[in-house]
Protein backbone atom coordinates (compact mmCIF):
# COMPACT_ATOMS: atom_id res chain seq x y z
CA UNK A 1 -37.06 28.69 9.80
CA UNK A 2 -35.14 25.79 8.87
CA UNK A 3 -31.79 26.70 6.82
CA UNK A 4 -31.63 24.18 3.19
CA UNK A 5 -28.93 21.71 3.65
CA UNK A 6 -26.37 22.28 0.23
CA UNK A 7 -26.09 19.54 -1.63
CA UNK A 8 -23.13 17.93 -0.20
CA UNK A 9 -24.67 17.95 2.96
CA UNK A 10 -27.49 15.70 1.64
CA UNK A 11 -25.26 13.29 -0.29
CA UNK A 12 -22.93 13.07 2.60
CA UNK A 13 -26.06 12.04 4.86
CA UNK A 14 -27.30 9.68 2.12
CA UNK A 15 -24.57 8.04 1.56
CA UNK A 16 -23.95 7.41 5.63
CA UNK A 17 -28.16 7.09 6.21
CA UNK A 18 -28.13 9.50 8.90
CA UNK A 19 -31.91 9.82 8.38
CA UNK A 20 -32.26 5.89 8.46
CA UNK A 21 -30.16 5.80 11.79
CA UNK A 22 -32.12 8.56 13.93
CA UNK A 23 -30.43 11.09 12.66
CA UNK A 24 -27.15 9.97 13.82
CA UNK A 25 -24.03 9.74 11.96
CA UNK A 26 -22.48 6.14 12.07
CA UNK A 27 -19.19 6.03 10.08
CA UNK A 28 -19.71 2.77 8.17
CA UNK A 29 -18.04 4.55 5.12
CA UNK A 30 -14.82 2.93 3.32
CA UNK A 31 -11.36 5.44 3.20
CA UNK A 32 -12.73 5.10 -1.26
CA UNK A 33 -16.16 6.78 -0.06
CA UNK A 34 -14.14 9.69 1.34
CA UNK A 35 -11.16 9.97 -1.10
CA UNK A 36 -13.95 10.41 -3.50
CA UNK A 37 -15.63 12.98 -2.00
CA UNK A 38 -12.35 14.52 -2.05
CA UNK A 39 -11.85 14.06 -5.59
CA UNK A 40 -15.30 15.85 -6.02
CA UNK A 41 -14.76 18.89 -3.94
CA UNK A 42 -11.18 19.78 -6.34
CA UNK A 43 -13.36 19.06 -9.08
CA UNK A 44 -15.92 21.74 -8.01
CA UNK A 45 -13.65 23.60 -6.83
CA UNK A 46 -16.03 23.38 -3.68
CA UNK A 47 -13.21 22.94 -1.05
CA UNK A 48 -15.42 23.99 2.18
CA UNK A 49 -16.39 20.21 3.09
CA UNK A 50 -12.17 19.27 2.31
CA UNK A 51 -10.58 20.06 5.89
CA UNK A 52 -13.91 17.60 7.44
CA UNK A 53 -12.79 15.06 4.75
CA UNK A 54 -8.97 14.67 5.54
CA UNK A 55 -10.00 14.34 9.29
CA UNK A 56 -12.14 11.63 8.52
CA UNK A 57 -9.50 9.54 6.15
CA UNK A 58 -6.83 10.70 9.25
CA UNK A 59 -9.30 8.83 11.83
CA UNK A 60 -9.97 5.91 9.06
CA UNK A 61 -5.87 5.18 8.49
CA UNK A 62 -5.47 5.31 12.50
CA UNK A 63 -7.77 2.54 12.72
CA UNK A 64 -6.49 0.76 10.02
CA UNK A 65 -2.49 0.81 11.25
CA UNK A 66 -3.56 -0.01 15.03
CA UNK A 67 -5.60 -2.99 13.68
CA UNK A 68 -2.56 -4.12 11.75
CA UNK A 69 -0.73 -3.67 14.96
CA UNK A 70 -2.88 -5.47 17.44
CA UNK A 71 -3.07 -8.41 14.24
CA UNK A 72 0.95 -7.99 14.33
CA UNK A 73 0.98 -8.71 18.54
CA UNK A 74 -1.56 -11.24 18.69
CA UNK A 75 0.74 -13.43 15.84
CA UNK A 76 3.72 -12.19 17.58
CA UNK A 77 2.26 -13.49 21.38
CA UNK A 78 0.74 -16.77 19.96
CA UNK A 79 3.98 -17.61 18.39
CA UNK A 80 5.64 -17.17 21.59
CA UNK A 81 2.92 -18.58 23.39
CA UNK A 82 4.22 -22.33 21.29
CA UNK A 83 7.72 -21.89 21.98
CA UNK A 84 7.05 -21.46 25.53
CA UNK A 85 4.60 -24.44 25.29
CA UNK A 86 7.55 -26.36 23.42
CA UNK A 87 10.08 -25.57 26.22
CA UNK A 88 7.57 -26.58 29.00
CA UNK A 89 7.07 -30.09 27.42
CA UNK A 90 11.05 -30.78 27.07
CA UNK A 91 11.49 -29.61 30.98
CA UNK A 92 8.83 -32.19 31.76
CA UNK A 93 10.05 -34.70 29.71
CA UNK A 94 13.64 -33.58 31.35
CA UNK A 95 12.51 -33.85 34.92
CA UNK A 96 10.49 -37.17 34.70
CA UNK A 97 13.92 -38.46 33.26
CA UNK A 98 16.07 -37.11 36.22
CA UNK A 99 13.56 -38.48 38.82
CA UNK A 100 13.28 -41.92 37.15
CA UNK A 101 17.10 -42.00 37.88
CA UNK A 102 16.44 -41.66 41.44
């Protein structure tokens, strides 16, 4: 026999469409999705589902600051990517000069 799902449970896979998707859960949920889930479990006073909830913001932020990061290197490497580019052309420009000389 089949135990009923509460109704968190249900919302949660609504929300997600874990029917929809095979019954998989896919985390295509924004960190505003969650945080108000949150805010709905202290208003209920329901705080079973809370622990589940801060792991899943946790995970979200992680993904969020090592995006930023990789953004931050891949500026950071292009940027130094032109200066080496820069420096390349005056060496060329350097060493035709010193060989026309010859």
């Amino acid at each position: 026999m089949p135990k009923s799902k509460s109704k968190l449970r249900k919302k949660l896979e609504e929300s997600i469409g874990y029917e929809k998707s095979g019954g998989h859960f896919y985390n295509n949920r924004v960190m505003c999705d969650v945080l108000s889930e949150m805010r709905e479990c202290h208003n209920t006073r329901n705080y079973a589902a809370l622990q589940g909830l801060i792991e899943e913001v946790q995970s979200m932020a992680n993904r969020m600051e090592a995006g930023l990061r990789d953004v931050k290197d891949l500026r950071e490497l292009s940027e130094e990517l032109s200066e080496r580019r820069r420096q390349l052309k005056k060496l060329r420009k350097l060493i035709e000069k010193e060989l026309g000389k010859v």
